[in-house]
Protein backbone atom coordinates (compact mmCIF):
# COMPACT_ATOMS: atom_id res chain seq x y z
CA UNK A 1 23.22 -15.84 5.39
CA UNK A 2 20.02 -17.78 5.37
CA UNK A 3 16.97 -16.08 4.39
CA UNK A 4 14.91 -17.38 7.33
CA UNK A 5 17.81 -15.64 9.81
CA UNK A 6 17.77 -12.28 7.54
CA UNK A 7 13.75 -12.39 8.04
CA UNK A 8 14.35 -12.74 11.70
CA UNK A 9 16.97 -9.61 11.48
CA UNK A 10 14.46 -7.73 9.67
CA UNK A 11 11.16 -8.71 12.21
CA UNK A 12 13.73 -7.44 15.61
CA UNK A 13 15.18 -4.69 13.53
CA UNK A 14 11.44 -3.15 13.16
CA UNK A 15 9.89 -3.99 16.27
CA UNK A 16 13.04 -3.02 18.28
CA UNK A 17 11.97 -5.60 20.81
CA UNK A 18 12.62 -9.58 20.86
CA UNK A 19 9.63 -10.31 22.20
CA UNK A 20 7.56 -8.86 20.07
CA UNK A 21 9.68 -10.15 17.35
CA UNK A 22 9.18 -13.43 18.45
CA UNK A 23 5.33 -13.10 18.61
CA UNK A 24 5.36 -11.98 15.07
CA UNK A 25 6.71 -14.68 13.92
CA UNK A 26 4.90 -17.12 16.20
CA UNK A 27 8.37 -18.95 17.67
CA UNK A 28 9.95 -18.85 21.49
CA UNK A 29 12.22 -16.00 21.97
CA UNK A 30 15.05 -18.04 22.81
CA UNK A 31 15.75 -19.66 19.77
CA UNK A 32 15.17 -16.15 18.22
CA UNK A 33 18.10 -14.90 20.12
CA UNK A 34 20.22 -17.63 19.39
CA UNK A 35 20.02 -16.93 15.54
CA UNK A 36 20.41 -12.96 16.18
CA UNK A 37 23.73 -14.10 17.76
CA UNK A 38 24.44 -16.50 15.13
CA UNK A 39 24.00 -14.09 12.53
CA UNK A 40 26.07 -11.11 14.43
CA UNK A 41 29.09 -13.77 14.71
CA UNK A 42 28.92 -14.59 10.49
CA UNK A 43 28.75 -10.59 10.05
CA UNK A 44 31.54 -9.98 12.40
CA UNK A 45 30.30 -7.06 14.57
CA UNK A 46 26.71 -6.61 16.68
CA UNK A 47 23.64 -5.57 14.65
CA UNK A 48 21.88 -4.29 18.39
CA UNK A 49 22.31 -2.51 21.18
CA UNK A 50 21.07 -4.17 24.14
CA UNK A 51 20.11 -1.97 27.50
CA UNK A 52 17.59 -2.12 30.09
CA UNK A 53 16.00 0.52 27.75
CA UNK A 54 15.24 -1.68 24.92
CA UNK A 55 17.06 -2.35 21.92
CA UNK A 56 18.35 -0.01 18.72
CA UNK A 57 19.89 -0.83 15.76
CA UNK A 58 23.78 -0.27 15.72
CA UNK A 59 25.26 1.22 12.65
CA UNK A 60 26.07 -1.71 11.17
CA UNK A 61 22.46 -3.35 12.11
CA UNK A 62 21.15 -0.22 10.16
CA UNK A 63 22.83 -0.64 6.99
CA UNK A 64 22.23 -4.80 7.06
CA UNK A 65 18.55 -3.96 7.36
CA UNK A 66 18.27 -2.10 4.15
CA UNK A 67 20.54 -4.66 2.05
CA UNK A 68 18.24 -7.75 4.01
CA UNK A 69 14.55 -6.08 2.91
CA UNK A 70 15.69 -5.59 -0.59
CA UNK A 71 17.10 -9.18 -0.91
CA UNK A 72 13.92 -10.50 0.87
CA UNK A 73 11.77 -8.51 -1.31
CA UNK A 74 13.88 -9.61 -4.47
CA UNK A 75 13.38 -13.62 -3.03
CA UNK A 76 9.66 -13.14 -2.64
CA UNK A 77 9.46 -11.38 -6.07
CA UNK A 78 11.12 -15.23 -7.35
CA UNK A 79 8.90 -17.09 -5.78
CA UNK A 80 5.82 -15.25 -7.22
CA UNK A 81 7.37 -15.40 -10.63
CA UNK A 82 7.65 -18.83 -10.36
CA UNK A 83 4.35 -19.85 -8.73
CA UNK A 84 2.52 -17.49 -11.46
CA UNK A 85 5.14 -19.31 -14.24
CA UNK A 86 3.70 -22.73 -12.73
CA UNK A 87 0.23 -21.40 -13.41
CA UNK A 88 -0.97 -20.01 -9.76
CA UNK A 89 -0.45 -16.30 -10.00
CA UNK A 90 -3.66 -15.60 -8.50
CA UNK A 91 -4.46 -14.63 -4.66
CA UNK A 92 -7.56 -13.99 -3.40
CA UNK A 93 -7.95 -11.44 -0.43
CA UNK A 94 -11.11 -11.36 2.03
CA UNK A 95 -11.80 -7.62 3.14
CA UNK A 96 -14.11 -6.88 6.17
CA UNK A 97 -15.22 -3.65 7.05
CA UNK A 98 -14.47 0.49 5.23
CA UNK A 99 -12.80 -0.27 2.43
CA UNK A 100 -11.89 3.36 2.54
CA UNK A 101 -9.28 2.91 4.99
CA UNK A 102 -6.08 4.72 4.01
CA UNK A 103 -4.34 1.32 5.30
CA UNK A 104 -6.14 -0.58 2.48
CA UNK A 105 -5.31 1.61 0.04
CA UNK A 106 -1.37 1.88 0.75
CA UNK A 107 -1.44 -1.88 0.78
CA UNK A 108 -2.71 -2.30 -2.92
CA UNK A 109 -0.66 0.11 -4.59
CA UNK A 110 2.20 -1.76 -2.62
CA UNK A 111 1.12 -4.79 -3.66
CA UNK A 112 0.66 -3.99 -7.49
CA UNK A 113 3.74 -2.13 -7.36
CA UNK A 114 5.59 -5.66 -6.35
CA UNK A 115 3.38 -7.97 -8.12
CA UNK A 116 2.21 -6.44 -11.73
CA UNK A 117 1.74 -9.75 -12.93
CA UNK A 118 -0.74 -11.58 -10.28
CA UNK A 119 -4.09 -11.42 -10.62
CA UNK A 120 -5.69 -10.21 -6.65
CA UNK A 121 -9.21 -11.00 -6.79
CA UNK A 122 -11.37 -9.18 -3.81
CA UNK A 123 -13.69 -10.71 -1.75
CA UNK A 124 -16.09 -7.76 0.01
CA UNK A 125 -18.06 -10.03 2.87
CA UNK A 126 -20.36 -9.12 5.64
CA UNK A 127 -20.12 -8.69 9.42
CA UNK A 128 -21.47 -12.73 9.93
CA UNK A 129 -18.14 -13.99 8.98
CA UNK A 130 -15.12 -12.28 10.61
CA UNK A 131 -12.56 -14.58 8.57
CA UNK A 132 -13.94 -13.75 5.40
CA UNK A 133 -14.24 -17.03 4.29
CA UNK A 134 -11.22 -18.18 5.09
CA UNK A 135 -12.14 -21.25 6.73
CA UNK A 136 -14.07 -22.70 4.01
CA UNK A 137 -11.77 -22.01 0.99
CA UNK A 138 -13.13 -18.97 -0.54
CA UNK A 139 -10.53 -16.79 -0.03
CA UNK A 140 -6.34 -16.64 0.46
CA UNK A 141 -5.64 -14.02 3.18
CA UNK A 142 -8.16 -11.64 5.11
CA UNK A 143 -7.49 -7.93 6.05
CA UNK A 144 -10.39 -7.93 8.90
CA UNK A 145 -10.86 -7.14 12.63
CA UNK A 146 -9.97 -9.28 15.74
CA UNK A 147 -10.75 -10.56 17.83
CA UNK A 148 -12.70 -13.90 16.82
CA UNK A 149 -12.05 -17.62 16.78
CA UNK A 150 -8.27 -18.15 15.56
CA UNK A 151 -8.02 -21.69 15.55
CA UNK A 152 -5.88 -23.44 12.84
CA UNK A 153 -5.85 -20.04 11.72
CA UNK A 154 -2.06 -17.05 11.88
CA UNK A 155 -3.15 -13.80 12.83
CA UNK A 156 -0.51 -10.01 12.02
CA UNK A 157 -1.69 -7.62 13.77
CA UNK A 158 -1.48 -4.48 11.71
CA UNK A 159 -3.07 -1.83 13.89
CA UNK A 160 -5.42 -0.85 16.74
CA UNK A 161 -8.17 1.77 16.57
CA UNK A 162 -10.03 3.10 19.85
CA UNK A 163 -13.57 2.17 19.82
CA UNK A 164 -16.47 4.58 20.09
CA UNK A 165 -20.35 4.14 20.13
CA UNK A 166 -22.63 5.53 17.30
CA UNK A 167 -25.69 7.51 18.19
CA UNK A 168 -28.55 9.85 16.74
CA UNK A 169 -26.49 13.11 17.06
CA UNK A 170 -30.34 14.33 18.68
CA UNK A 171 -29.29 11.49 21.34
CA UNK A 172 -29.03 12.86 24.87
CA UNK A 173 -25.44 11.31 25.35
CA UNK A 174 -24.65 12.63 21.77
CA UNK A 175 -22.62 15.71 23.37
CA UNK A 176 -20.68 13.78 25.64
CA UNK A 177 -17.17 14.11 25.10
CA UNK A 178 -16.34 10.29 26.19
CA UNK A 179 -18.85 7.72 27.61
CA UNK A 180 -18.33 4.21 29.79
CA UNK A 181 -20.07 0.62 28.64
CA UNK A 182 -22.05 1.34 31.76
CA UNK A 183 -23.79 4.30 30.83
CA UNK A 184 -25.70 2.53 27.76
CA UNK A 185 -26.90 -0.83 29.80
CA UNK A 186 -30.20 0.23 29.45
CA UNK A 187 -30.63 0.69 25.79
CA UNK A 188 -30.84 -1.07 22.37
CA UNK A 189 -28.21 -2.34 20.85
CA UNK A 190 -27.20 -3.85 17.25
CA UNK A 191 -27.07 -7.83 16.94
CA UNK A 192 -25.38 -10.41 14.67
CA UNK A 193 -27.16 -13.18 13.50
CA UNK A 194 -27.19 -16.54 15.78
CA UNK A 195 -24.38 -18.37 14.08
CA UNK A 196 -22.22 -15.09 13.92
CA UNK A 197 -18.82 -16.07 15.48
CA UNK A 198 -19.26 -15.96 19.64
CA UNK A 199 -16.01 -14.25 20.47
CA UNK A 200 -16.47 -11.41 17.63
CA UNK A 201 -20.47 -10.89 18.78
CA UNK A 202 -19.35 -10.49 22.41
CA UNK A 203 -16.97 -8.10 21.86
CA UNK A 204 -18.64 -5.39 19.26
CA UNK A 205 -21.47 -6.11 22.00
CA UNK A 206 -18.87 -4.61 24.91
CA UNK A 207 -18.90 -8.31 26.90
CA UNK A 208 -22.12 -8.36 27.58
CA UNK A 209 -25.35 -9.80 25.99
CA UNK A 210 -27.95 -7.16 24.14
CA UNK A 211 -31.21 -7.31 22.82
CA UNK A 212 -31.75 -5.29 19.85
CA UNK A 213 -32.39 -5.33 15.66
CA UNK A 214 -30.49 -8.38 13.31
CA UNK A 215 -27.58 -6.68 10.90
CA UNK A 216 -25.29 -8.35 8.42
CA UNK A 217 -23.53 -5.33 7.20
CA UNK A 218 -21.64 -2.06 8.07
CA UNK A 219 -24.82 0.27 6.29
CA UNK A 220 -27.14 -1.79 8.16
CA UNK A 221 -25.51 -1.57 11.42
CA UNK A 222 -25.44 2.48 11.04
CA UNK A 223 -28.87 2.64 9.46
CA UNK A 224 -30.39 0.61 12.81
CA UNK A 225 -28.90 3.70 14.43
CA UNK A 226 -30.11 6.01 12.64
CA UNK A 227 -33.92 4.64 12.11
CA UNK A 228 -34.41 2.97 15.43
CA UNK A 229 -32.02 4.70 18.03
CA UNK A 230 -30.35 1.68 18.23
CA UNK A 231 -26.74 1.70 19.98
CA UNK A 232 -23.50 0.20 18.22
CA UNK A 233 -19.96 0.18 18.38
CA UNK A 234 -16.99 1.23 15.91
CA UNK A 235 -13.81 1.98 15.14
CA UNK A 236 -13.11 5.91 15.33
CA UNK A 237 -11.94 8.62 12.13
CA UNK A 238 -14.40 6.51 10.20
CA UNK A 239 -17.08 8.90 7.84
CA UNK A 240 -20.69 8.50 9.00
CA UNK A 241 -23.75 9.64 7.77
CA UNK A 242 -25.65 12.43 8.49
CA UNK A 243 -26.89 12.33 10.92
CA UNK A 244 -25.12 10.15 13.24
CA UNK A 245 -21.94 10.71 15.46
CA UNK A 246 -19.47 8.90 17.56
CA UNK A 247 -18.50 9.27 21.28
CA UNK A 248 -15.27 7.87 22.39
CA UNK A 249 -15.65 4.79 24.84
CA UNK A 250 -13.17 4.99 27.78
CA UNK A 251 -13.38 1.09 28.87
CA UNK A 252 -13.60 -0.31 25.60
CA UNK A 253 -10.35 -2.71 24.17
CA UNK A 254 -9.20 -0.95 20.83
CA UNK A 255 -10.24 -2.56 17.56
CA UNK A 256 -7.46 -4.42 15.55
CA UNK A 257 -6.92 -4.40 12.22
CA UNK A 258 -4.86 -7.89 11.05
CA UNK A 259 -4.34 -9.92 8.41
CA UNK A 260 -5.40 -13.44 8.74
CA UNK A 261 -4.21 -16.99 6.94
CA UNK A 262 -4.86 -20.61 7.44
CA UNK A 263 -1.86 -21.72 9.13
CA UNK A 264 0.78 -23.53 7.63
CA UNK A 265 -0.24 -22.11 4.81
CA UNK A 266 3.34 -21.33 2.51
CA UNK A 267 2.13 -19.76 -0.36
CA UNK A 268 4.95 -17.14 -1.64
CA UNK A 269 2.33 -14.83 -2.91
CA UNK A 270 0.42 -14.61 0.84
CA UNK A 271 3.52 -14.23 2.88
CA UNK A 272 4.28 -11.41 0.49
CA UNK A 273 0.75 -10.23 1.06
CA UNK A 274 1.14 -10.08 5.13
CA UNK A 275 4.59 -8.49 4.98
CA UNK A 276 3.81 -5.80 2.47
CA UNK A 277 0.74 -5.49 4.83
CA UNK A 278 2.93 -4.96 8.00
CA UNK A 279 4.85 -2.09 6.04
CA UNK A 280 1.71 -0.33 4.58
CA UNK A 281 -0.13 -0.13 7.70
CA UNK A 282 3.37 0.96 9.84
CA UNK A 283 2.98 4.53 8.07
C-alpha cells in the first residue's frame, strides 16, 4: 500500500464524502475513486458503503483507518526526524486573530506531543495582512481567517464560526436578539488600511463599502467600538470587553478558520502541521 493511497483512505474515511475528500486534497474526484477501488481490490474486501445516503465506513474500512493514521503519523514523524537531522527542524507558524481559541490550543499540544524536537517559532501579525506573511517569506504555515486572495497559495479549511456585529451594549440595537446587514447601513463602521487585502476588507465590511476609523489590530477594532460607537464585525463565543456585546447577524457568510501554505510547498514538518490541524480543530 502506497502512502499517498492510505492518505486518500484516511481524507474519505473522515469526511465520509468523496467530494469533499477530493476538495481536501485539491485533485478531481475521479481519479480519487479510482485509487479507493484500487486499494479495496489489494485489501481484498470494500472499505465503504456506498448508498444514495452517503458513504460509511465498513468494518473492515474501520479497522484499516486506525492501522493507516498510525503508519501515516509514524511516516511523517521520519520525515521530521530527518529534515531536523539535515539541520531544518524549525517551522514557523503565522497566527491571525484570539489566540485564545480552544482550536489553537489543541493544535500545539498536538503538535509538541508529535514533534518534541522542532523548534515552532510564532508569528502574532495584525489584521493588514490576512496571510500572515506568508507571501513574502516570513512565515511557514498560517492558522488565519478566509476569505482573502489565495493565489499560488493551499487553503484547509478547519472550521466556520457565525458572524455577529459588536456594539456599545448602551446601543439601541444592543438588545436585539439577531440583526440583518441592512439594519446598520447608516452607521460607522471599522476600516482597514488602503493596501489591506480587497477580498478580506469587503467581507469583514459585509460587501459593501464603509466610512469609518483606520484599525490594524483586534484591540483596536473593539476599542473603535467602544470609544466612538463605531460598528464591526466578528466571529461569535469570543470574550469582549466590558462594555461591549455581540448580536448575531442573520445574512452574514460564517467566518472560517484555515490553515494556509504556499503551494507546492512539501515540507514534511508543514503537511504535519495542516493534518494535525484538521484533527485538533474536528473536536
Amino acid at each position: 500500500m502506497e502512502l499517498r493511497t492510505l492518505r486518500y483512505f484516511v481524507a474519505v474515511a473522515e469526511e465520509l464524502h468523496f467530494g469533499r475528500a477530493a476538495t481536501r486534497l485539491h485533485m478531481s474526484q475521479p481519479p480519487l475513486s479510482r485509487s479507493i477501488k484500487q486499494l479495496e481490490a489489494e485489501v481484498g474486501a470494500l472499505l465503504f458503503a456506498r448508498s444514495p445516503a452517503g458513504v460509511t465506513l465498513t468494518p473492515v474500512g474501520t479497522v484499516l483507518l486506525e492501522e493507516a493514521r498510525a503508519l501515516l503519523d509514524h511516516a511523517d514523524r521520519v520525515r521530521v526526524r530527518v529534515t531536523a537531522a539535515a539541520g531544518m527542524g524549525t517551522i514557523t507558524v503565522g497566527i491571525l486573530g484570539d489566540g485564545t481559541d480552544p482550536g489553537v490550543a489543541r493544535l500545539a499540544g498536538a503538535y509538541r506531543r508529535h514533534h518534541p524536537g522542532i523548534d515552532i517559532r510564532i508569528r502574532d501579525t495584525d489584521l493588514t495582512d490576512p496571510t500572515c506573511g506568508l507571501r513574502t517569506g516570513l512565515v511557514d504555515v498560517a492558522l488565519t481567517r478566509a476569505p482573502f486572495d489565495a493565489t499560488a497559495l493551499t487553503v484547509r479549511a478547519l472550521r466556520a464560526d457565525p458572524v455577529g456585529v459588536v456594539l456599545r451594549a448602551d446601543d439601541p440595537l444592543a438588545h436585539r436578539d439577531r440583526l440583518r446587514l441592512a439594519e446598520l447601513s447608516d452607521r460607522r463602521w471599522f476600516q482597514f488600511p488602503q493596501d489591506t487585502d480587497p477580498i478580506w476588507q469587503a467581507y469583514w465590511n459585509g460587501g459593501t463599502p464603509r466610512e469609518g476609523p483606520v484599525v490594524r489590530a483586534v484591540q483596536e477594532c473593539l476599542q473603535a467600538v467602544l470609544w466612538n460607537g463605531t460598528v464591526g464585525l466578528a466571529p461569535l463565543g469570543h470574550d469582549l470587553p466590558a462594555g461591549l456585546t455581540v448580536v448575531p447577524l442573520t445574512d452574514m457568510a460564517p467566518s472560517r478558520v484555515v490553515a494556509v501554505w504556499n503551494e507546492g510547498d512539501t515540507n514534511p514538518l508543514i503537511r504535519s502541521f495542516i493534518e494535525i490541524a484538521t484533527a485538533a480543530y474536528r473536536h
